[in-house]
Protein backbone atom coordinates (compact mmCIF):
# COMPACT_ATOMS: atom_id res chain seq x y z
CA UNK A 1 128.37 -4.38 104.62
CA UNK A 2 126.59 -2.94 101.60
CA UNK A 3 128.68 -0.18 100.03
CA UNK A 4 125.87 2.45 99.59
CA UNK A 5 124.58 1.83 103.29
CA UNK A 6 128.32 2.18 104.91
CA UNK A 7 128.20 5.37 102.93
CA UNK A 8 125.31 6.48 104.18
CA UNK A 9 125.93 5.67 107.62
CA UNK A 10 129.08 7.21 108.22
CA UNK A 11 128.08 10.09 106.44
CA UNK A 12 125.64 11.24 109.09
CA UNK A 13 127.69 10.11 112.16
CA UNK A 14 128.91 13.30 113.42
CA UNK A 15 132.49 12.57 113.61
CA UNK A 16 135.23 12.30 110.84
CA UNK A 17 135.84 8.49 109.06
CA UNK A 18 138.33 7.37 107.03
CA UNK A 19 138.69 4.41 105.43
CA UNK A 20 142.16 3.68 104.86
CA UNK A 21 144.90 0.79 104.13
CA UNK A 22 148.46 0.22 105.72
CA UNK A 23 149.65 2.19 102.88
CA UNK A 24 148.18 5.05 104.14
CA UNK A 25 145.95 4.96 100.65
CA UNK A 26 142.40 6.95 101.81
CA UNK A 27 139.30 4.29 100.60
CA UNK A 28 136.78 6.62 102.01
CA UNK A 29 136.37 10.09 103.24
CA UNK A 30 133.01 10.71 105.13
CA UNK A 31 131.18 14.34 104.57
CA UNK A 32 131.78 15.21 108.05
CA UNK A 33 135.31 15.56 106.92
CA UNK A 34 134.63 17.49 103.44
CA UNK A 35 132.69 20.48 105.25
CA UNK A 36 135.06 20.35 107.83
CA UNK A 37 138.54 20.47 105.78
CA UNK A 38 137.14 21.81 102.57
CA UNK A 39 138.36 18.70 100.59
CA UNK A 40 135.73 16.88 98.81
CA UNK A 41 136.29 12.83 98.64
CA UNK A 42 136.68 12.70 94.80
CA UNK A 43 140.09 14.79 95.32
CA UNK A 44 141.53 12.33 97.93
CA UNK A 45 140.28 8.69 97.60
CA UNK A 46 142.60 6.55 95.83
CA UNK A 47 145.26 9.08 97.36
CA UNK A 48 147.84 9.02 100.06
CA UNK A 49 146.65 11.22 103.00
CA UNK A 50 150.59 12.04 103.39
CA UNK A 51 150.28 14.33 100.56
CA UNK A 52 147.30 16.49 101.72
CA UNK A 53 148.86 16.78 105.03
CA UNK A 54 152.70 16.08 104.99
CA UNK A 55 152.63 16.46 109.20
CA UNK A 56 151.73 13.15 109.96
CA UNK A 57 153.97 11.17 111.41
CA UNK A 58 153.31 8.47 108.34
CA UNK A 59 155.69 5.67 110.18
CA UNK A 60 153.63 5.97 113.46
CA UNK A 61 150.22 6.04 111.69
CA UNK A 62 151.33 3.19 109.44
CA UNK A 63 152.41 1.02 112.75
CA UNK A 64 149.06 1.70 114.38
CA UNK A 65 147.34 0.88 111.68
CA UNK A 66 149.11 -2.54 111.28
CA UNK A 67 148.65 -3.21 115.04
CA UNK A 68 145.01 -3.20 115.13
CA UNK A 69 144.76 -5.31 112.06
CA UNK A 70 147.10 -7.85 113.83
CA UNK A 71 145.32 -7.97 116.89
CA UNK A 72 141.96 -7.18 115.59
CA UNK A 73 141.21 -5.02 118.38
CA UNK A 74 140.82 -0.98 118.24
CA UNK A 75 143.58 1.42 119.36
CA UNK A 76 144.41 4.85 119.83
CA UNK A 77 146.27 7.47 117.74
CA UNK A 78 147.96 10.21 120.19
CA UNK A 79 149.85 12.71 117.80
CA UNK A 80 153.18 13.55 118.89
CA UNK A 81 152.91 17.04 118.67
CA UNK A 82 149.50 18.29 118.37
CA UNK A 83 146.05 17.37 119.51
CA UNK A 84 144.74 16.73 116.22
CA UNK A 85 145.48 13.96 112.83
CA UNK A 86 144.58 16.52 110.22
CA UNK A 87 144.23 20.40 111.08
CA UNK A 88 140.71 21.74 111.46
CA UNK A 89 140.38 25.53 112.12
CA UNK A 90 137.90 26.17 114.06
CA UNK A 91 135.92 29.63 113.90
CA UNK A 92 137.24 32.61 115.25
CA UNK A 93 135.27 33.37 118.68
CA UNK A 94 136.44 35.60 120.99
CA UNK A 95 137.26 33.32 123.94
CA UNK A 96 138.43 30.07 121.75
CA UNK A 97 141.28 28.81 123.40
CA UNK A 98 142.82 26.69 120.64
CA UNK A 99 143.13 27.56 116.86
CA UNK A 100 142.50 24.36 115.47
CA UNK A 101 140.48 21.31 116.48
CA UNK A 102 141.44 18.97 119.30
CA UNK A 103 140.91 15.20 118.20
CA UNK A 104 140.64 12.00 120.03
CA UNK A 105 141.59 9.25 117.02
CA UNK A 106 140.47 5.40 117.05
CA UNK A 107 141.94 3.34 114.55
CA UNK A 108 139.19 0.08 114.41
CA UNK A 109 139.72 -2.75 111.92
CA UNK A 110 137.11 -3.43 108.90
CA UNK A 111 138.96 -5.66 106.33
CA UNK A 112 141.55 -7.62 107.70
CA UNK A 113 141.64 -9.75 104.01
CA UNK A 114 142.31 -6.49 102.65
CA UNK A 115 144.28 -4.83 105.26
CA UNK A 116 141.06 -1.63 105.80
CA UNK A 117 140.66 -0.01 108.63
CA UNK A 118 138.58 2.76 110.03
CA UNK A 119 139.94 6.33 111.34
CA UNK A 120 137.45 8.00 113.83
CA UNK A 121 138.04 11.08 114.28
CA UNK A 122 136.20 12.47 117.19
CA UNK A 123 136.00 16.50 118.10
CA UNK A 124 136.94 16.74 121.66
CA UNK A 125 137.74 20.72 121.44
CA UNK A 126 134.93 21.25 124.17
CA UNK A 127 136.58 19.08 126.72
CA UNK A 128 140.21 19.97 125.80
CA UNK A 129 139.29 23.38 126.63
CA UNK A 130 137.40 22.53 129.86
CA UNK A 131 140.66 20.83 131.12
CA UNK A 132 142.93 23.38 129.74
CA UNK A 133 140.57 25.97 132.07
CA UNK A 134 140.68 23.92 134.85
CA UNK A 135 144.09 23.44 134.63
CA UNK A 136 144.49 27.23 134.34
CA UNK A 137 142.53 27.93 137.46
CA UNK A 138 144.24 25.19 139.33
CA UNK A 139 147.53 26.89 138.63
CA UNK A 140 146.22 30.24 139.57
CA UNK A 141 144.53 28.50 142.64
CA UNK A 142 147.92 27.09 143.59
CA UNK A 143 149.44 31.03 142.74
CA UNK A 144 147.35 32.43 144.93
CA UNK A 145 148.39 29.86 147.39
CA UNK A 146 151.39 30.60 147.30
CA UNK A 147 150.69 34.38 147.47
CA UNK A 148 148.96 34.45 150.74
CA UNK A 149 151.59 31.52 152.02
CA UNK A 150 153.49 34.68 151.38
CA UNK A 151 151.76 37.78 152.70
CA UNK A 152 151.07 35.34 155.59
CA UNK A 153 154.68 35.52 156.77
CA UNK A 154 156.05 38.59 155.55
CA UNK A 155 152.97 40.99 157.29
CA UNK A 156 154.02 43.07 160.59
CA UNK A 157 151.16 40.88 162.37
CA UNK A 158 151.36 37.55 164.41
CA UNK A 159 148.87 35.39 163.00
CA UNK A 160 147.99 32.22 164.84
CA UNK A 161 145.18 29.93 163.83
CA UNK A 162 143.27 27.98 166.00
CA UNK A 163 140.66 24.82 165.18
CA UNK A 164 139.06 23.90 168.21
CA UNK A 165 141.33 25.71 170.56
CA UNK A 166 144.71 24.68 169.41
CA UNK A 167 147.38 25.73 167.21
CA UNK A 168 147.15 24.69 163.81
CA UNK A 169 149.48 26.99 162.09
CA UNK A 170 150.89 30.52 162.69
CA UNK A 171 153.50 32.40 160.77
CA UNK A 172 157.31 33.75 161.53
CA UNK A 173 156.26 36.94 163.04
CA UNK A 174 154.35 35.49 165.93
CA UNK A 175 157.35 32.62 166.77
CA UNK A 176 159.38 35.66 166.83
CA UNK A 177 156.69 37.28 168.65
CA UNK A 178 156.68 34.35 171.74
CA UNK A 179 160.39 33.53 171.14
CA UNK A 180 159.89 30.30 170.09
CA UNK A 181 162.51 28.75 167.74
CA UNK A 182 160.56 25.78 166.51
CA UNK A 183 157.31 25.57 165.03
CA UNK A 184 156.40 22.19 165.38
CA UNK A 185 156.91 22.91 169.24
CA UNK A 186 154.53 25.76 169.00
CA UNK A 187 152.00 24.55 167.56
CA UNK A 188 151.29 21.47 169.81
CA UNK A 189 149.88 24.42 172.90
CA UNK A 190 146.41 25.51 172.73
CA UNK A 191 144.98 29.14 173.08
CA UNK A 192 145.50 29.27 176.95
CA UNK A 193 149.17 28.83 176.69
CA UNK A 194 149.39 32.32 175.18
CA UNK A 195 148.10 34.02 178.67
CA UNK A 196 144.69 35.87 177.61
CA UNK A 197 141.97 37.25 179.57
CA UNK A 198 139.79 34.29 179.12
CA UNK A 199 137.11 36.97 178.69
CA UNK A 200 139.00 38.26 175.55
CA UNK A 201 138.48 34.99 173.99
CA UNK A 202 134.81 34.52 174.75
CA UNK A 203 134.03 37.90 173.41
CA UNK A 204 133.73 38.85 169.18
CA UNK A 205 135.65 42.01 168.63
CA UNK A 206 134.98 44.21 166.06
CA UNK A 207 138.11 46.28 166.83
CA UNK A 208 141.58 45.57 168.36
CA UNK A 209 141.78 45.05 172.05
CA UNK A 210 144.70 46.10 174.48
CA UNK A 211 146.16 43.40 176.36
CA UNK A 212 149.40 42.30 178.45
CA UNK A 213 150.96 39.14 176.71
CA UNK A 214 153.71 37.14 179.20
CA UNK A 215 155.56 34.94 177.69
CA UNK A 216 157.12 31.49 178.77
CA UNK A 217 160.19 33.02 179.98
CA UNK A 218 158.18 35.24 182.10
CA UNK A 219 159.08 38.45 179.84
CA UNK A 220 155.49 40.23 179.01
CA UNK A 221 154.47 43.06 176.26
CA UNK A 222 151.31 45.00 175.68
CA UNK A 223 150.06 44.35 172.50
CA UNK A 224 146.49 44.71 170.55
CA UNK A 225 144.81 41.83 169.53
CA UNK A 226 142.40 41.02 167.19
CA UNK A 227 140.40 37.62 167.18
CA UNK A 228 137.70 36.59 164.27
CA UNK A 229 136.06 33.17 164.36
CA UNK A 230 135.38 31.82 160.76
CA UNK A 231 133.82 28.60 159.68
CA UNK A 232 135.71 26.68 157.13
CA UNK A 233 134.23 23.66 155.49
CA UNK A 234 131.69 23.13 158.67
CA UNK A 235 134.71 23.39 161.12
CA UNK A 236 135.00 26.29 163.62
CA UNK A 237 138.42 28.18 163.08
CA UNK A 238 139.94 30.74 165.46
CA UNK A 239 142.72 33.27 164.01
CA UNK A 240 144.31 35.38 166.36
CA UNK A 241 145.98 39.13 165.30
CA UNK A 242 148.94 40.35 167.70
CA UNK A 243 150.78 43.64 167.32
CA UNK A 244 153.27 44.52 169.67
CA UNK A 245 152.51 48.32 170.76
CA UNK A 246 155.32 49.26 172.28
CA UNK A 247 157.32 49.19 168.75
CA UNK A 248 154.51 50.99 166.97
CA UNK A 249 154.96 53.66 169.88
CA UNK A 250 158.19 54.60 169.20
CA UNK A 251 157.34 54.77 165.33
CA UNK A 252 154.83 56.79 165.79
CA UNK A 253 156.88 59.59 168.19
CA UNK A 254 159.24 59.03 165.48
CA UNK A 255 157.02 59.72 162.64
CA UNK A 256 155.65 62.76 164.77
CA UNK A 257 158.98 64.68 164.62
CA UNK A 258 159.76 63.35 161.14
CA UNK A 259 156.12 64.96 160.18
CA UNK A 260 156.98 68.28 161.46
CA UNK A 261 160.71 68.56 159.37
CA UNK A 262 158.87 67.49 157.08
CA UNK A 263 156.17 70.61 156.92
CA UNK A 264 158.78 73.22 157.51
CA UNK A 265 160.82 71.16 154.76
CA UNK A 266 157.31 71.24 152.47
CA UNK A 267 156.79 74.85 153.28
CA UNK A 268 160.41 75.78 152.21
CA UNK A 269 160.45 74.02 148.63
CA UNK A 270 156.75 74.97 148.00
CA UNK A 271 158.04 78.52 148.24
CA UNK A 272 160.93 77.70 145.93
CA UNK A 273 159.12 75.95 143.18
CA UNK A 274 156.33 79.09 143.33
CA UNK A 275 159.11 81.64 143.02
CA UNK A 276 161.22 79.80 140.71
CA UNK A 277 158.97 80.85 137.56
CA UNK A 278 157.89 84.18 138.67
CA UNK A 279 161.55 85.33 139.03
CA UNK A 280 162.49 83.57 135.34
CA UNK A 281 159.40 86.33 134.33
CA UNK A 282 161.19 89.14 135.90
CA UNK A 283 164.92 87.90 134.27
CA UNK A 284 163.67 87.31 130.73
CA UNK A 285 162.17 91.04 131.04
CA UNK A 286 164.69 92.87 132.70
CA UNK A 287 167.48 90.83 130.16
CA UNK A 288 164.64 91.82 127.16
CA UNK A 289 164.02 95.20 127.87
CA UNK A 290 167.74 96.07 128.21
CA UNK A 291 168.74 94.15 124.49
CA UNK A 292 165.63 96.43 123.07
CA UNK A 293 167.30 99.43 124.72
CA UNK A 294 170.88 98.32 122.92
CA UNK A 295 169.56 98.10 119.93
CA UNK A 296 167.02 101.35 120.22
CA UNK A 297 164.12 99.36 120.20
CA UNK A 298 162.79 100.05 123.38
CA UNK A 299 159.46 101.95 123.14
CA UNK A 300 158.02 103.95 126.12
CA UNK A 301 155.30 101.59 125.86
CA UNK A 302 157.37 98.42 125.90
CA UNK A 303 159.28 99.94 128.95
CA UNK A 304 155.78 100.82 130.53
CA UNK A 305 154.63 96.81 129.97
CA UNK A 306 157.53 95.35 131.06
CA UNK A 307 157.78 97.53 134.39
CA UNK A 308 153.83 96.93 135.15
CA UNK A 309 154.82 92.64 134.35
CA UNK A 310 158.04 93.56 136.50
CA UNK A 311 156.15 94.58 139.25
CA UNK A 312 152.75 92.58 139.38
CA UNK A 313 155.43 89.46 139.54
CA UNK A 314 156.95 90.96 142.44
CA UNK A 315 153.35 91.14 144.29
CA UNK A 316 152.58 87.95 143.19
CA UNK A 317 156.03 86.34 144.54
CA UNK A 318 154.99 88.21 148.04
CA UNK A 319 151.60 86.81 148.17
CA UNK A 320 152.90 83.47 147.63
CA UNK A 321 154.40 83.48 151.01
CA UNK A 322 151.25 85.29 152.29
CA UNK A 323 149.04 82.38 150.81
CA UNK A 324 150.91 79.47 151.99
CA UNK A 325 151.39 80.78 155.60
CA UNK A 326 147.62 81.17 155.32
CA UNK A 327 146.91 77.42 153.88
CA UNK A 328 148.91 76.88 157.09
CA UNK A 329 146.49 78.46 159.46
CA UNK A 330 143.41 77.08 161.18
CA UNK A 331 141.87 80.29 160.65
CA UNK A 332 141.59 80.92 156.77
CA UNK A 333 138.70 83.10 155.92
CA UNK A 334 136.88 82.08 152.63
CA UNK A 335 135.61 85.33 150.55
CA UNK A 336 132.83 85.69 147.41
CA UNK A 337 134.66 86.13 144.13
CA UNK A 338 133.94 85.64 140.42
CA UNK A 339 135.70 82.85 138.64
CA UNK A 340 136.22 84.51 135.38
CA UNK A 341 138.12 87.79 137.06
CA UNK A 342 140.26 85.53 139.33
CA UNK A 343 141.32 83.16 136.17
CA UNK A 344 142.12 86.56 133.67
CA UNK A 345 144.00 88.12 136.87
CA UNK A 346 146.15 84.77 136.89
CA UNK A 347 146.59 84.59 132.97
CA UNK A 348 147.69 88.17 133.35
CA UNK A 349 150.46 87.68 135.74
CA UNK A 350 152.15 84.66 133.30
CA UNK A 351 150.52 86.46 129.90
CA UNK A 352 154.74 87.53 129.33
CA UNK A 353 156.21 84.33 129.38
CA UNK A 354 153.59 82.67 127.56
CA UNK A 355 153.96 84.99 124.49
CA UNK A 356 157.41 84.31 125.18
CA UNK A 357 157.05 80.93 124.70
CA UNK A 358 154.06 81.40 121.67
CA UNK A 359 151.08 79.88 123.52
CA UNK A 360 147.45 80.68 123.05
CA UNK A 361 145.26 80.87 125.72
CA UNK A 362 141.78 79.91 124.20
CA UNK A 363 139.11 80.87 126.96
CA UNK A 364 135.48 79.58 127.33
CA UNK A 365 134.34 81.30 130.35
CA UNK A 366 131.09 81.73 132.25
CA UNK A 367 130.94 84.98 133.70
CA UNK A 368 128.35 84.39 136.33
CA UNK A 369 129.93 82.09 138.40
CA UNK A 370 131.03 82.85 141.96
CA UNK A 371 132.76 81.16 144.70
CA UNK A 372 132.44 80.78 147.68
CA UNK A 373 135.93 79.93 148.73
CA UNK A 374 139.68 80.58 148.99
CA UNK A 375 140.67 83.09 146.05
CA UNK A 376 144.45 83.09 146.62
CA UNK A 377 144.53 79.52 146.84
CA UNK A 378 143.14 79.07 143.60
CA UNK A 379 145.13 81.35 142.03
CA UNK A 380 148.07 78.78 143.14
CA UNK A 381 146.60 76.43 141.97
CA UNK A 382 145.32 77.42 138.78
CA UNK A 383 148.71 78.88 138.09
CA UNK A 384 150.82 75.88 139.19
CA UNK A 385 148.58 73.97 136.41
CA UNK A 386 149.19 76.49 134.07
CA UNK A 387 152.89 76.36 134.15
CA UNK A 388 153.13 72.65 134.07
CA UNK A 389 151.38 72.96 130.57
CA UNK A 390 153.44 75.81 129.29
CA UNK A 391 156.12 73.69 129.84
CA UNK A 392 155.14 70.43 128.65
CA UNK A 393 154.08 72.07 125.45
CA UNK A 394 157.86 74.16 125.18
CA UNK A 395 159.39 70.67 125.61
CA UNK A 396 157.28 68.69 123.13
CA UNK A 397 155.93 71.32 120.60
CA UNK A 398 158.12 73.27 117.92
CA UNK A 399 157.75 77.02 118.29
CA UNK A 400 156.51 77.00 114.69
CA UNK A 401 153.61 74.66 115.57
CA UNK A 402 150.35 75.37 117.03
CA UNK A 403 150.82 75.82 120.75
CA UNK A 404 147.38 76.18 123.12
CA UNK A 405 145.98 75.82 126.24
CA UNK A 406 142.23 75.85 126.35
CA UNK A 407 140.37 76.99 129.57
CA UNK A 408 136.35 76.38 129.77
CA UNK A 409 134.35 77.01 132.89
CA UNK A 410 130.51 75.76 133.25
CA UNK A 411 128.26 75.58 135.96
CA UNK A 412 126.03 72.06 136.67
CA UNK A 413 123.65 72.65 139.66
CA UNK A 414 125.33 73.17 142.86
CA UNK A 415 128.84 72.17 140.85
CA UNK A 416 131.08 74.51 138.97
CA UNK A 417 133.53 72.68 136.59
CA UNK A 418 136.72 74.21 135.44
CA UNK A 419 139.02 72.29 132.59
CA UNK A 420 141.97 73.16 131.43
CA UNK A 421 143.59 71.30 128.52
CA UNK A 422 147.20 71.45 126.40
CA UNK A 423 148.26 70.24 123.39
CA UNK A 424 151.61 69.06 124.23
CA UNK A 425 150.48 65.63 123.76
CA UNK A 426 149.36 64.28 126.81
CA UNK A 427 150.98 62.38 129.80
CA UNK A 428 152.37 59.26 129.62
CA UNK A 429 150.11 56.27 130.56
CA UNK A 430 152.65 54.79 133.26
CA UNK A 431 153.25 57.82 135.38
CA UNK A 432 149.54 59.85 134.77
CA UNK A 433 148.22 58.08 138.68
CA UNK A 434 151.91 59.41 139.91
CA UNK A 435 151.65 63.17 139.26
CA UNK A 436 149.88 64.27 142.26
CA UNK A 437 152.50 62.75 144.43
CA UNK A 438 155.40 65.03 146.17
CA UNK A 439 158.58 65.40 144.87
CA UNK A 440 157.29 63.57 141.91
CA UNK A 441 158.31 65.33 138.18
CA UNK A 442 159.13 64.87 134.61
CA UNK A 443 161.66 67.67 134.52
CA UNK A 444 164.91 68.13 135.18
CA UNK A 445 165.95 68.55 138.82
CA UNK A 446 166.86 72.17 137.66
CA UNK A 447 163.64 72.94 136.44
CA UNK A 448 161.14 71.79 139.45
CA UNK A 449 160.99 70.05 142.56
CA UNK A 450 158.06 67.95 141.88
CA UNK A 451 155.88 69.98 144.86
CA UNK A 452 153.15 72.56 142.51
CA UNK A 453 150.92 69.96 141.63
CA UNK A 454 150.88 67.69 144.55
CA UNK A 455 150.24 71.52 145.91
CA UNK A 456 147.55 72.01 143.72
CA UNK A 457 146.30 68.97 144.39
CA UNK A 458 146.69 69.65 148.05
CA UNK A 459 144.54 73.09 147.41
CA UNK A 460 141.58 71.82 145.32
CA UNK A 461 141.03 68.90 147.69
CA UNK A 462 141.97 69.41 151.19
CA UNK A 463 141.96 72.62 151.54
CA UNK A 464 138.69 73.89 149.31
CA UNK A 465 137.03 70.72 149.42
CA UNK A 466 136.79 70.15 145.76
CA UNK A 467 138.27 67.68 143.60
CA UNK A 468 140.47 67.25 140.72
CA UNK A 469 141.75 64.81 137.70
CA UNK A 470 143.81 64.11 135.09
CA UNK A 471 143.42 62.31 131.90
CA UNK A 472 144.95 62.49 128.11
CA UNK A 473 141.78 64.06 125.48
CA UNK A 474 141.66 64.85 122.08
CA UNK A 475 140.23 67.79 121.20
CA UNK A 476 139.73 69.91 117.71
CA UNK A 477 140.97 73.40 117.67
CA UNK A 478 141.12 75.96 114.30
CA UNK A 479 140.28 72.56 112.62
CA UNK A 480 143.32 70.58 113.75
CA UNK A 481 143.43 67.54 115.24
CA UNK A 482 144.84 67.97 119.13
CA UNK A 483 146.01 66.03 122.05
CA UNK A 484 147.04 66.91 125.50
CA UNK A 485 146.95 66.11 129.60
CA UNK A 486 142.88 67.28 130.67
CA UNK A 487 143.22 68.83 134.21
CA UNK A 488 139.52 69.13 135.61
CA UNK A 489 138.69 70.36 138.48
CA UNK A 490 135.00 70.31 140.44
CA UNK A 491 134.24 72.68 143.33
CA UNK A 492 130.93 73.24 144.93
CA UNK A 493 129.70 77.05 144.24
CA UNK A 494 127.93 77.04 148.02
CA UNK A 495 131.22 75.41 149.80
């Protein structure tokens, strides 16, 4: 073939050539493969294409190439490591699944006299990442499999499945279920073997229906069952639900006395954790007020304030038992109050130790909001939310460093929005969907039971119909950069 019209074909093929001898000495390097490697032909013809990519496998290459020229026939170059010949990187997109090229190589004979032949070089990265998809779904297919091969026989539930009346597979729970031993014997009977109201298995049930199940050996238990027909692939499949009631009966007369412990259990360590801070408030200023007086430093004044925080602790720790006997009752009576006066009353009661502990309270208030709702109960749980940021930010901030808690109230339509935010850093990813839960805390066993904010949570949305959330925020306060846990909570001002 004419020199300049090989050039110009294989210069607009779109696939990588290479003319090349069994030396591995490149003849001709096609344009395909200059924009694509960045190596123009004038650097590498006349060259050994070992030295612009020492990964080949030259011996294997070399063979290949003799081979076809032997048999005069085409034949394929599989690297024996990567998917490519020479590395290509492809461009960086989002969803590419493989850094460089993936090649299909041909190695075709064109000069036997003079021992030439031709590398193709074919980009196949479209189809190698089609199969690597589908072999990625297939696996997760085949996961999934084995997932609800799983959940089939580990669930409380007999399932049996029926195609055209008759057993086609069931799982360990409803062998156990029949006492039967061996599931190849089971599943040669057909629905009527089980002993159902024929009219049961007419019927479509949207819910579970009560039925007497007798078994082979004559021994019978009611159960609820559940049937749902289901086309699969154009063929009509029954699957069959059984729970055995009488077992579910005696968990749930069980689970009845367990519940009520459990309340008077609740009630007990929902006292404790309330009082717990209140009386650490009346220690620190009894044990403060009497150092002052030791070292005649006590004031009239600073006797005065420490009485007055002395004794609106005590009232609080008496309405705490007051308010929780009430969030007991049926008969709670909701009252009109303002928002602002309830939240300065709380800050008041706690305004001691958080001096104590050098925390600023930075308030954003709306003074015209009122609600219509449980006063004392907020107060719990306002305060509960309080506390849990006083100490988070006395266990992660220095005393010298800038300790706040920022409160903002707003009113959107019919909603009233109250946030409360730290800067102790926040809550840690892993456990922030946990905090809410009972008995679940961060502090030491000394330090809290793990009860005031599943209480609070208890209060905002059971009891006054509200909701509330946590997240981690920045925020900017006195020009400083700030993190901390976001508690917000919504309640309707017309509940």
């Amino acid at each position: 073939m004419n020199a300049n019209k090989f050039d110009v074909i294989c210069n607009t093929v779109d696939n990588g050539i290479i003319l090349i001898n069994k030396n591995l000495e490149v003849k001709f390097w096609n344009r395909w493969l200059e924009i694509r490697t960045g190596i123009n032909s004038r650097e590498i013809i006349g060259k050994n294409i070992k030295d612009f990519y020492p990964q080949i496998d030259d011996k294997k290459l070399t063979r290949k190439i003799i081979t076809a020229l032997k048999l005069n026939s085409s034949t394929f170059y599989t690297p024996q490591f990567n998917k490519f010949l020479i590395p290509i990187e492809l461009s960086k997109v989002a969803d590419r699944v493989f850094n460089e090229m993936q090649q299909s190589i041909t190695i075709t004979p064109y000069d036997i006299e003079k021992e030439l032949a031709i590398i193709y070089i074919y980009d196949t990265t479209i189809l190698s990442e089609i199969n690597y998809k589908l072999k990625e779904v297939k696996e997760e297919v085949e996961e999934k499999n084995e997932e609800l091969e799983l959940l089939f026989d580990t669930t409380m539930e007999a399932i049996i499945v029926f195609k055209d009346d008759k057993i086609v597979d069931c799982n360990q729970v409803a062998l156990d279920l029949c006492n039967h031993k061996s599931k190849e014997f089971f599943l040669k009977k057909d629905i009527h073997d089980l002993d159902l109201d024929k009219n049961i298995l007419r019927k479509i049930h949207t819910k579970p229906v009560e039925v007497t199940i007798t078994r082979e050996d004559k021994s019978s238990f009611k159960a609820l069952v559940n049937i749902k027909n289901t086309n699969i692939k154009s063929q009509n499949y029954k699957i069959l639900t059984i729970i055995d009631i009488s077992d579910i009966k005696r968990k749930e007369n069980l689970l009845a006395e367990q519940t009520k412990l459990a309340a008077m259990g609740e009630m007990i360590g929902n006292i404790a954790h309330q009082w717990r801070q209140p009386l650490n408030i009346i220690s620190i200023t009894a044990s403060g007020s009497r150092l002052k007086k030791e070292m005649n430093l006590l004031t009239d004044e600073m006797l005065d304030d420490a009485l007055k925080s002395i004794s609106e602790t005590t009232e609080h720790l008496s309405n705490t038992i007051d308010v929780f006997k009430d969030f007991l009752k049926e008969d709670k009576e909701k009252s009109l109050f303002n928002l602002s006066q309830n939240i300065n009353n709380n800050i008041s009661l706690i305004e001691s130790i958080l001096k104590e502990n050098h925390i600023t309270i930075d308030l954003n208030l709306d003074n015209d909001i009122y609600l219509y709702n449980f006063a004392n109960e907020f107060s719990q749980a306002f305060i509960n939310i309080i506390h849990n940021a006083s100490d988070a930010i006395s266990l992660k901030r220095k005393k010298s460093e800038l300790r706040v808690i920022k409160i903002s109230t707003k009113q959107i339509k019919d909603s009233v929005i109250i946030e409360i935010i730290d800067n102790a850093g926040g809550i840690d990813e892993e456990i922030i969907d946990k905090i809410f839960e009972p008995y679940f805390t961060t502090k030491h066993k000394y330090q809290g039971t793990g009860l005031g904010l599943y209480m609070t949570h208890k209060i905002i949305q059971s009891s006054m119909k509200g909701k509330i959330t946590v997240s981690n925020k920045q925020f900017i306060f006195e020009n400083k950069e700030c993190a901390g846990a976001l508690f917000k909570i919504t309640l309707k001002n017309n509940t």
